[in-house]
Protein backbone atom coordinates (compact mmCIF):
# COMPACT_ATOMS: atom_id res chain seq x y z
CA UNK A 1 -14.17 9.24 -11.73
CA UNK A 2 -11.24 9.66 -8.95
CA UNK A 3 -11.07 6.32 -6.53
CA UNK A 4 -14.48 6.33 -4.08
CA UNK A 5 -13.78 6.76 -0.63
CA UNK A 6 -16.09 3.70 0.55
CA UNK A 7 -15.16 0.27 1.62
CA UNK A 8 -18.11 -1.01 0.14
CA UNK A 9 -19.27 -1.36 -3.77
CA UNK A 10 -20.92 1.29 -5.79
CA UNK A 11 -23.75 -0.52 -5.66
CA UNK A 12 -23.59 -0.71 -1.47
CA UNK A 13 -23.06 3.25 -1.49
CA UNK A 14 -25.71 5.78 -1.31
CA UNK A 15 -24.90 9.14 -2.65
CA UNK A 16 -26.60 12.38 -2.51
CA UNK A 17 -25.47 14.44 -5.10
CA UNK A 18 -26.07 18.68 -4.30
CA UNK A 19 -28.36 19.67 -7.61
CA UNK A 20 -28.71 23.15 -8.35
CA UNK A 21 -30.83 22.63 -11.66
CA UNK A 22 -27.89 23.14 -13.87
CA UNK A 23 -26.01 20.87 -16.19
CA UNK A 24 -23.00 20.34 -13.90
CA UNK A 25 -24.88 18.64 -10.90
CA UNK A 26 -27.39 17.23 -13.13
CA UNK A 27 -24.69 15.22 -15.04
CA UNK A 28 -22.73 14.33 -11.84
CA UNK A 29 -25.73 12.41 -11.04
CA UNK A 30 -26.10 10.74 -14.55
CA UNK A 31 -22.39 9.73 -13.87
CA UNK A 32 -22.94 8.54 -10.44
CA UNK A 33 -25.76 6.17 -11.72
CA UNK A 34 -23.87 4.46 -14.71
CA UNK A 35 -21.08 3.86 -12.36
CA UNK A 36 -23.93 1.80 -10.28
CA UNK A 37 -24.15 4.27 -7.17
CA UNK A 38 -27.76 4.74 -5.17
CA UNK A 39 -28.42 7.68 -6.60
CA UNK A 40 -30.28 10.69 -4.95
CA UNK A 41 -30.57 14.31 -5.26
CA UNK A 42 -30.72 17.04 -2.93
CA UNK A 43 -31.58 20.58 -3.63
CA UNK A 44 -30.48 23.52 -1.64
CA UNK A 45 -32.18 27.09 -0.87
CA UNK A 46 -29.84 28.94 0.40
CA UNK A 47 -30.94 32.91 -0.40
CA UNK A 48 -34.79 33.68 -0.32
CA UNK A 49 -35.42 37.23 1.03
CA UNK A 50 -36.36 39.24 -2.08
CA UNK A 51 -38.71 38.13 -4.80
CA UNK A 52 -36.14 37.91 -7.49
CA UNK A 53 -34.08 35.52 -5.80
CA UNK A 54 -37.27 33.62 -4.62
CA UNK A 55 -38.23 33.34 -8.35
CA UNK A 56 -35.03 31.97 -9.63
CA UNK A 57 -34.80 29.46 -6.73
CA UNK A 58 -37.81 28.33 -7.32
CA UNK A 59 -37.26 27.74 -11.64
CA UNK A 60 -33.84 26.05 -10.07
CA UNK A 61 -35.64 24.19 -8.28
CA UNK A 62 -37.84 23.16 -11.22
CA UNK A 63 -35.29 22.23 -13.51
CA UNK A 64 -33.70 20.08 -10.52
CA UNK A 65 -36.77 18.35 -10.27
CA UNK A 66 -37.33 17.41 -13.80
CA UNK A 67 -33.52 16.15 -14.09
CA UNK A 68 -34.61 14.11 -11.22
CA UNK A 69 -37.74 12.57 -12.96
CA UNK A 70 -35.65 12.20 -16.44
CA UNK A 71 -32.94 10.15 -14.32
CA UNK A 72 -35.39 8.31 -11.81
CA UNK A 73 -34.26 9.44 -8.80
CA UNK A 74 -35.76 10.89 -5.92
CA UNK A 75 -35.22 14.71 -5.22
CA UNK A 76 -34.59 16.20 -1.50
CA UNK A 77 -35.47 19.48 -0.68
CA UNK A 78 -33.88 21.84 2.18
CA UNK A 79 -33.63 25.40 3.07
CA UNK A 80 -30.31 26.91 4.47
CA UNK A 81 -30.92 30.16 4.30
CA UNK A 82 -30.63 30.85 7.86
CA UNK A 83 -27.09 29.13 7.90
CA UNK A 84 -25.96 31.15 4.97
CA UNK A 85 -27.01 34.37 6.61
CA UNK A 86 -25.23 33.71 9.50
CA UNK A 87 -21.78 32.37 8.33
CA UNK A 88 -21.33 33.83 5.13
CA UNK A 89 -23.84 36.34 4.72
CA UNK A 90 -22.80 38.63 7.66
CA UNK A 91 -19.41 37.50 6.95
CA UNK A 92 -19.56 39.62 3.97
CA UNK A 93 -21.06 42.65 5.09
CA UNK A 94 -18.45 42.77 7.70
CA UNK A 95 -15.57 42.59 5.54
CA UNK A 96 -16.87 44.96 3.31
CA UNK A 97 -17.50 47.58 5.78
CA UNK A 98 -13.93 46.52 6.60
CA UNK A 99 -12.75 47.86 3.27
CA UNK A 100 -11.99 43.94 2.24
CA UNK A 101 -13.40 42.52 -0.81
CA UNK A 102 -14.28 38.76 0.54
CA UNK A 103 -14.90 35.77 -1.59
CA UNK A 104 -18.57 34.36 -0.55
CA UNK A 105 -18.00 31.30 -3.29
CA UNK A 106 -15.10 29.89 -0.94
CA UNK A 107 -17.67 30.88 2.42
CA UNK A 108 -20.69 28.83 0.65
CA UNK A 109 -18.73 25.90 0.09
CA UNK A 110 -16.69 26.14 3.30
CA UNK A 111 -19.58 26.53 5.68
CA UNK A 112 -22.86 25.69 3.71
CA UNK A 113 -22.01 22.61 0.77
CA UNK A 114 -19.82 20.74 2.74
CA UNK A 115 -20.65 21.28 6.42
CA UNK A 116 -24.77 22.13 6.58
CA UNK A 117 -25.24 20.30 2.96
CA UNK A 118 -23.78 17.33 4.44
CA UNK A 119 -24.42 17.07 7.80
CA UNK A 120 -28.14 17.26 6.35
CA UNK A 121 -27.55 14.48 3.54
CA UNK A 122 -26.11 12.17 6.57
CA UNK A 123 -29.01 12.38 8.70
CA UNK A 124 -30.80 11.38 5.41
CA UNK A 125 -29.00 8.23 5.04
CA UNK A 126 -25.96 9.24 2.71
CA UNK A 127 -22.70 7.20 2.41
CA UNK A 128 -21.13 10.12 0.47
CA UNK A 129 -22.05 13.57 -0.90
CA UNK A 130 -21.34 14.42 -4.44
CA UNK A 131 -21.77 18.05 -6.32
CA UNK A 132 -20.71 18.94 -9.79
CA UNK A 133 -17.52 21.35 -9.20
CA UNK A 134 -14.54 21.16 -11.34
CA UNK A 135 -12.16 19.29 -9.51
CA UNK A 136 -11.02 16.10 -8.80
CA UNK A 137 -10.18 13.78 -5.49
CA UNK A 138 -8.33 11.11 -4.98
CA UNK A 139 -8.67 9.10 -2.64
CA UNK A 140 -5.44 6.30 -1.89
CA UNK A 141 -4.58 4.50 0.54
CA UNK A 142 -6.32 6.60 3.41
CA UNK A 143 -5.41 9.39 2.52
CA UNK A 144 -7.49 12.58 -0.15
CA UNK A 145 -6.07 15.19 -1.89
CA UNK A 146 -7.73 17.31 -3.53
CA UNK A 147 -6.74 18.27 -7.42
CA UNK A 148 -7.48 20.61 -9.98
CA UNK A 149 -9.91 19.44 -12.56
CA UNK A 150 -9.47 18.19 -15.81
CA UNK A 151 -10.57 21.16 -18.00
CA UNK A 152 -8.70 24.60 -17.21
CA UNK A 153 -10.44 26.71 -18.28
CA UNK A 154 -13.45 25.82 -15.46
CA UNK A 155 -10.88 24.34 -12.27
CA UNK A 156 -12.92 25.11 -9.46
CA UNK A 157 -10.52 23.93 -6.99
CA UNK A 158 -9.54 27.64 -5.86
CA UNK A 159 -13.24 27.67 -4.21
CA UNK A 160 -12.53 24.47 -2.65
CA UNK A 161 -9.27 25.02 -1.01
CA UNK A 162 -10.74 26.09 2.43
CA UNK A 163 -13.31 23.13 2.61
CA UNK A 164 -11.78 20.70 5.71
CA UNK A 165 -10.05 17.62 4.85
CA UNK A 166 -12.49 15.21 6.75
CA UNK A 167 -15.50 16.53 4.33
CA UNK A 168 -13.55 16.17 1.02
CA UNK A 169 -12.68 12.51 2.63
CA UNK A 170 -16.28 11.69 1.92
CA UNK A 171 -16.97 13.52 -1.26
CA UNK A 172 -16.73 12.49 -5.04
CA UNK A 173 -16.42 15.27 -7.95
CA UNK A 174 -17.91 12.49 -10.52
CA UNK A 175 -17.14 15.94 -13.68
CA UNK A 176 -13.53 16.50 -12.78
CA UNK A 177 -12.40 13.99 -14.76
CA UNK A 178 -14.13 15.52 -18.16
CA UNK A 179 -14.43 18.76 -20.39
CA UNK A 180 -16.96 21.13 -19.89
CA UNK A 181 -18.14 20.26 -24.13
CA UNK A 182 -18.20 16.57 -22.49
CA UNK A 183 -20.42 17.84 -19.95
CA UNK A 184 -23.21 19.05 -22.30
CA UNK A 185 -22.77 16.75 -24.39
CA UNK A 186 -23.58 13.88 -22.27
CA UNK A 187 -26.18 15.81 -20.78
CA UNK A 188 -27.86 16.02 -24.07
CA UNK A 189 -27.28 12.27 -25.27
CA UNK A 190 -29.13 11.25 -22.24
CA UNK A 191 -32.13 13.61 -22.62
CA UNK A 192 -31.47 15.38 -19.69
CA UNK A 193 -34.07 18.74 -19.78
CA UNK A 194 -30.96 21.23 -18.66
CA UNK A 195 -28.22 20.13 -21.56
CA UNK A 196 -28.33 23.60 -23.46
CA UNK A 197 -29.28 25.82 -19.82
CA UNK A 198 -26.46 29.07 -19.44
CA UNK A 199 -24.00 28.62 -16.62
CA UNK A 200 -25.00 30.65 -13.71
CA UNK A 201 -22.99 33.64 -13.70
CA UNK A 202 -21.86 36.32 -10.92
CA UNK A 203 -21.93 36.02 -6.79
CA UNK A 204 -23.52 33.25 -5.70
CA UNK A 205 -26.32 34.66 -4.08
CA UNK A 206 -26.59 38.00 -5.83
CA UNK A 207 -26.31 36.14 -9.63
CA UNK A 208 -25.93 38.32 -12.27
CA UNK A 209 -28.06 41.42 -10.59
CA UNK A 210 -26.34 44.93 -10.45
CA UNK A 211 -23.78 44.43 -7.34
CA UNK A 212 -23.12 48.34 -6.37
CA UNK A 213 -27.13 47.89 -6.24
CA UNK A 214 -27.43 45.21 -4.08
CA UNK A 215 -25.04 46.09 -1.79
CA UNK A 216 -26.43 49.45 -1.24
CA UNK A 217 -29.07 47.62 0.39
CA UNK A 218 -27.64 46.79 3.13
CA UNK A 219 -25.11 49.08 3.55
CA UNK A 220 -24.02 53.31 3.02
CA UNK A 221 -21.16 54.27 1.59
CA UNK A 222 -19.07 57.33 2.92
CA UNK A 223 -18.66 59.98 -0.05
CA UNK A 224 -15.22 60.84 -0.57
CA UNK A 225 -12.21 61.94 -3.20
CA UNK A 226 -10.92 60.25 -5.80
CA UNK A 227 -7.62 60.87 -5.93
CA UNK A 228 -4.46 60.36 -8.71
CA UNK A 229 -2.00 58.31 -7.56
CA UNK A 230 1.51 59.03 -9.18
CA UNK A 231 2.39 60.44 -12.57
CA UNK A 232 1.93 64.21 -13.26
CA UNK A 233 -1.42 64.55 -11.77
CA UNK A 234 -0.03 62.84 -8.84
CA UNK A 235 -2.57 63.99 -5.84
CA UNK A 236 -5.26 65.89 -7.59
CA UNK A 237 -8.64 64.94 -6.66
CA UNK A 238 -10.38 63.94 -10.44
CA UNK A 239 -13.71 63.01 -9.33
CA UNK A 240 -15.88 61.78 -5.54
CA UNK A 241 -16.95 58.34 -5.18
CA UNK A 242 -19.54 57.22 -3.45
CA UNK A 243 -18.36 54.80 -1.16
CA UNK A 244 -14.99 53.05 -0.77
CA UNK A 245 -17.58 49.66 0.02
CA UNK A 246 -18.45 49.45 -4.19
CA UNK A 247 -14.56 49.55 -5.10
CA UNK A 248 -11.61 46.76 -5.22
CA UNK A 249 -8.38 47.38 -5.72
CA UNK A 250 -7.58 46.33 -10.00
CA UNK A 251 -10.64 47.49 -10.46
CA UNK A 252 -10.87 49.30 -14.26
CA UNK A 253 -15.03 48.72 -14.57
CA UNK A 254 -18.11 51.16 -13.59
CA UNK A 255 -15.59 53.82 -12.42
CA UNK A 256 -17.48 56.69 -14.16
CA UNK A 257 -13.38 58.60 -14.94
CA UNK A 258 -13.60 59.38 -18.40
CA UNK A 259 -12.44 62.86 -19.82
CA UNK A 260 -10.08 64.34 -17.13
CA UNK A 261 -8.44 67.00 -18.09
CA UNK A 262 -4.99 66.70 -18.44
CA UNK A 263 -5.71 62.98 -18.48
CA UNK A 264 -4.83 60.35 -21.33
CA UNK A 265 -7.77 59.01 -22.89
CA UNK A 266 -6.72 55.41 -21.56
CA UNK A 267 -8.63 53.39 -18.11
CA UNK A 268 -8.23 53.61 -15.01
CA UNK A 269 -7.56 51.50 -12.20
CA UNK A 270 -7.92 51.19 -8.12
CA UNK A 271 -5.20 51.16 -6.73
CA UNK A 272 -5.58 52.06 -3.33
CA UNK A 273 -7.91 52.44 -0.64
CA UNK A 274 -7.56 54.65 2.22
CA UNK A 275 -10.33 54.44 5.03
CA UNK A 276 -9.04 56.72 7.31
CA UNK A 277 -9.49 59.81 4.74
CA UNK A 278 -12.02 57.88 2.73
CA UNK A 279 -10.25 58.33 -0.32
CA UNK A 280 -10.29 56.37 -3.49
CA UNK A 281 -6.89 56.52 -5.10
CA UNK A 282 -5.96 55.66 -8.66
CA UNK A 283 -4.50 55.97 -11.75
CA UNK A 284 -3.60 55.05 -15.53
CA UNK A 285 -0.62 52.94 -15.29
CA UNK A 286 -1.01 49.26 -15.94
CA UNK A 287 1.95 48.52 -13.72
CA UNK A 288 1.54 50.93 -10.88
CA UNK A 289 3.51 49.62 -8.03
CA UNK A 290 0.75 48.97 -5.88
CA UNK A 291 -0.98 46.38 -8.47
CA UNK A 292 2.54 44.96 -9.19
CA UNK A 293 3.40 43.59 -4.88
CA UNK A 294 5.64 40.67 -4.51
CA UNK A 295 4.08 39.67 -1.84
CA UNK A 296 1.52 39.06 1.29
CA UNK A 297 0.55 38.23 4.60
CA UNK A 298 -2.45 35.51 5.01
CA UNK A 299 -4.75 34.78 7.98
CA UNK A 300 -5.82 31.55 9.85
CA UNK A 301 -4.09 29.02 6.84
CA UNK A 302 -6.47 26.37 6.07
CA UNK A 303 -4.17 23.17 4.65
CA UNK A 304 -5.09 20.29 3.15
CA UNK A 305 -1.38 18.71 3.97
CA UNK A 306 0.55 18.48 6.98
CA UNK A 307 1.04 22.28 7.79
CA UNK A 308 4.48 23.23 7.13
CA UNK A 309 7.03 24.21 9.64
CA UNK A 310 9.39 25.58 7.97
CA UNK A 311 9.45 27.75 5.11
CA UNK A 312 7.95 25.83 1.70
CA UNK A 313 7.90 26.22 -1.75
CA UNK A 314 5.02 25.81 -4.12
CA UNK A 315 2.91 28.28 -6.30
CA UNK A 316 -0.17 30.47 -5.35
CA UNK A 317 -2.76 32.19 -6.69
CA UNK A 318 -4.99 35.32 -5.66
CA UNK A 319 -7.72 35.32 -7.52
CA UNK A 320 -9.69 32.65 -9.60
CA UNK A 321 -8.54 32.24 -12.84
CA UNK A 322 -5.02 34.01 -12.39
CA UNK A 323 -2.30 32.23 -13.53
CA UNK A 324 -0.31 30.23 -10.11
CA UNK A 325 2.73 31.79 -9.60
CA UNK A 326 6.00 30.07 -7.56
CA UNK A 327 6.69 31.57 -4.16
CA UNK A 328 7.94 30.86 -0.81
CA UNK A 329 4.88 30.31 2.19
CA UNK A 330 6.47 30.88 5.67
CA UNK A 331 4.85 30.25 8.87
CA UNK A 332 4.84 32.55 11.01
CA UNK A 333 4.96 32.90 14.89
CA UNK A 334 1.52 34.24 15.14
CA UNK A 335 0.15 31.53 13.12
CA UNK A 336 0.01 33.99 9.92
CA UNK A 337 1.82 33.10 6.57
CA UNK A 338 3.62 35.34 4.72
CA UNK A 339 4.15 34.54 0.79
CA UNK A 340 6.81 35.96 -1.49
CA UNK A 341 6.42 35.73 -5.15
CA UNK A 342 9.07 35.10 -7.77
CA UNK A 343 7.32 37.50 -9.81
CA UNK A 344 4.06 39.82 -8.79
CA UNK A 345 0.22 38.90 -9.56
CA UNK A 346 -2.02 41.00 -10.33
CA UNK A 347 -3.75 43.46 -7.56
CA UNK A 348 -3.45 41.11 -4.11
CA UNK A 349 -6.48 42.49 -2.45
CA UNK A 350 -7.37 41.82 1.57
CA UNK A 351 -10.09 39.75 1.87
CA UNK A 352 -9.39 37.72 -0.83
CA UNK A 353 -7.72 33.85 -0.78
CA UNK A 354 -4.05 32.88 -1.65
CA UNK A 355 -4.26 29.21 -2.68
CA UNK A 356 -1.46 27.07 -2.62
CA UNK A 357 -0.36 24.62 -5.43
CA UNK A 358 1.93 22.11 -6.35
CA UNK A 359 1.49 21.62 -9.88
CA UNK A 360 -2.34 20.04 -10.00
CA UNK A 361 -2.42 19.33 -6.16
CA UNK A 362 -4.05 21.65 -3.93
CA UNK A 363 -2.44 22.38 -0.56
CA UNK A 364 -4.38 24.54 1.00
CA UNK A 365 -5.04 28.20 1.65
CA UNK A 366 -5.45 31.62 3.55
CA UNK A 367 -7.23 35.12 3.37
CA UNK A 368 -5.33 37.75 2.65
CA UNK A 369 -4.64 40.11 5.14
CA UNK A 370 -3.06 43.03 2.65
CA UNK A 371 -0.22 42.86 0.16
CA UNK A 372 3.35 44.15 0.58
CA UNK A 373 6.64 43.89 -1.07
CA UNK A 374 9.02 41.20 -0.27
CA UNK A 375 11.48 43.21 1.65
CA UNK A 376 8.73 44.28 3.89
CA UNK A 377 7.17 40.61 4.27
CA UNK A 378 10.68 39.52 5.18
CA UNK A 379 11.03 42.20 7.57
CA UNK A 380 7.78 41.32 9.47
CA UNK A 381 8.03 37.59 9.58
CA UNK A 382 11.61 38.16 11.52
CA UNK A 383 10.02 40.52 14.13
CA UNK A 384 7.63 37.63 14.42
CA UNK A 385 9.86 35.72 14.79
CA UNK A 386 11.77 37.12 17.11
């Protein structure tokens, strides 16, 4: 595990670890005790308001509790669904009436694991929180930075880049360190009831339910055209959607396009969306320009460093699991960031979060306020500027 950010000894430090009743948390904990930690665990409602969710809180719950019993340690219980509604929840309505795709994984930890999670596990008498997310801290000499985890393939640190600096300060990641095979594997070698349980998949609150289903729920979609961009069908109106809300730009799944005439038999993509016509645009080719941008302007940076004044160099990604890319983040005057590639990623979309790298350290981040090329971005960061 990365250094502990606590004067005293393991054995001096309480810790309340954030158990979901999966294998990740539950082996954080086992980790926690062998390094000689107080050792508690704290589970977390934070969506109850139709039965399905209900029921698989409630089996999360279960499983939490019987990790708990297997490991000795008491089990916490609290309910932040009201919290969640409020700041992330509504958040995510908005933006999608917006026409923004929004990432609710970076919200929940944000504004729920690391601010109501631990503001609750302090009143309860915690030195430290600790949850089981890929990713590592360390903590020297005063100062934490946060890093990607050990294993690639499940680096959470992308959710984690818009958590503030004085709550990662007094947080361990005791599974950054290790492989996710590692993971079940010492979950199984110490009997824990969870070793062999499948990862929780999909939005955190909506799991792996249909999403165009859920979201019609709370809200309507405005009918409209789906419309070709480019090519020789360039304009023509193919099909009607039923709401620019269920769409993101890249999108190839669930978009019901197949046999157009005139049409290759080949997928397509979103590639626009235009809310003041309420049309869907889209089209065949894998590079179309507008999944191909070189670059972006970000809202309200969040950074784990010592905000840059001047223009900076590093790498970003746009989306979790995309590959960082090396760029140049400039401030600008109205406290946005504008970020040029060196070569495009793959479909920036508004509402998501540009995370900043260098190599395994994680800077910080923003939301995305909408792509662009890099003329353009240079262009508005000078009239900024100005």
């Amino acid at each position: 595990m990365s250094n502990a950010p606590s004067p005293h000894s393991p054995a001096e430090t309480r810790v309340i670890v954030g158990l979901s009743g999966g294998v990740d948390s539950s082996v954080a904990a086992l980790r926690l005790l062998e390094a000689g930690y107080q050792v508690e665990g704290l589970f977390m409602f934070n969506w109850g308001e139709d039965e399905a969710g209900r029921c698989q809180a409630a089996d999360d719950f279960d499983d939490a509790a019987e990790v708990c019993a297997a490991l000795d340690i008491p089990l916490h219980r609290a309910d932040f669904s009201a919290e969640y509604k409020s700041r992330v929840f509504q958040y995510f309505l908005d933006s999608y009436a917006a026409g923004r795709t929004p990432n609710p994984d970076v919200l929940c930890n944000r504004e729920i694991k690391f601010d109501a999670f631990m503001h609750h596990a302090e009143r309860l008498g915690a030195d430290l929180i600790a949850t089981g997310h890929y990713a590592r801290l360390d903590h020297d000499a005063g100062q934490t930075r946060l890093l990607r985890g050990r294993d690639p393939g499940k680096d959470q640190s992308y959710f984690l880049a818009a958590v503030p600096m004085v709550a990662l300060s007094r947080t361990l990641f005791p599974i950054g360190e290790i492989e996710k095979s590692d993971v079940r594997t010492l979950a199984k070698q110490a009997g824990l009831p969870v070793h062999d349980k499948p990862d929780s998949t999909g939005v955190c609150f909506i799991g792996e339910r249909d999403f165009e289903g859920f979201l019609r729920q709370y809200l309507s979609g405005r009918a409209g055209p789906v419309r070709v961009s480019g090519g020789a069908l360039a304009g023509r109106v193919i099909a009607e959607h039923a709401g620019l809300i269920y769409y993101t730009i890249g999108q190839r799944r669930g978009l019901g396009l197949g046999g157009v005439a005139g049409a290759a038999q080949a997928p397509w993509y979103v590639v626009d969306k235009d809310l003041s016509s309420d049309t869907l645009w889209v089209s065949q080719d894998t590079r179309h320009p507008a999944l191909e941008q070189t670059a972006l302007v970000a809202a309200a940076p969040h950074w784990l460093i010592q905000p840059p004044a001047e223009p900076m160099r590093c790498q970003a990604q746009v989306r979790y699991r995309q590959q960082a890319i090396d760029c140049l983040v400039a401030p600008q005057a109205d406290g946005h960031v504008a970020v040029t590639f060196d070569r495009p990623p793959r479909a920036i979309t508004p509402g998501q979060y540009v995370v900043f790298y260098d190599d395994d350290h994680c800077l910080g981040s923003a939301e995305i306020i909408r792509p662009g090329h890099a003329d353009d971005v240079r262009h508005d960061q000078r009239a900024a500027n100005a």
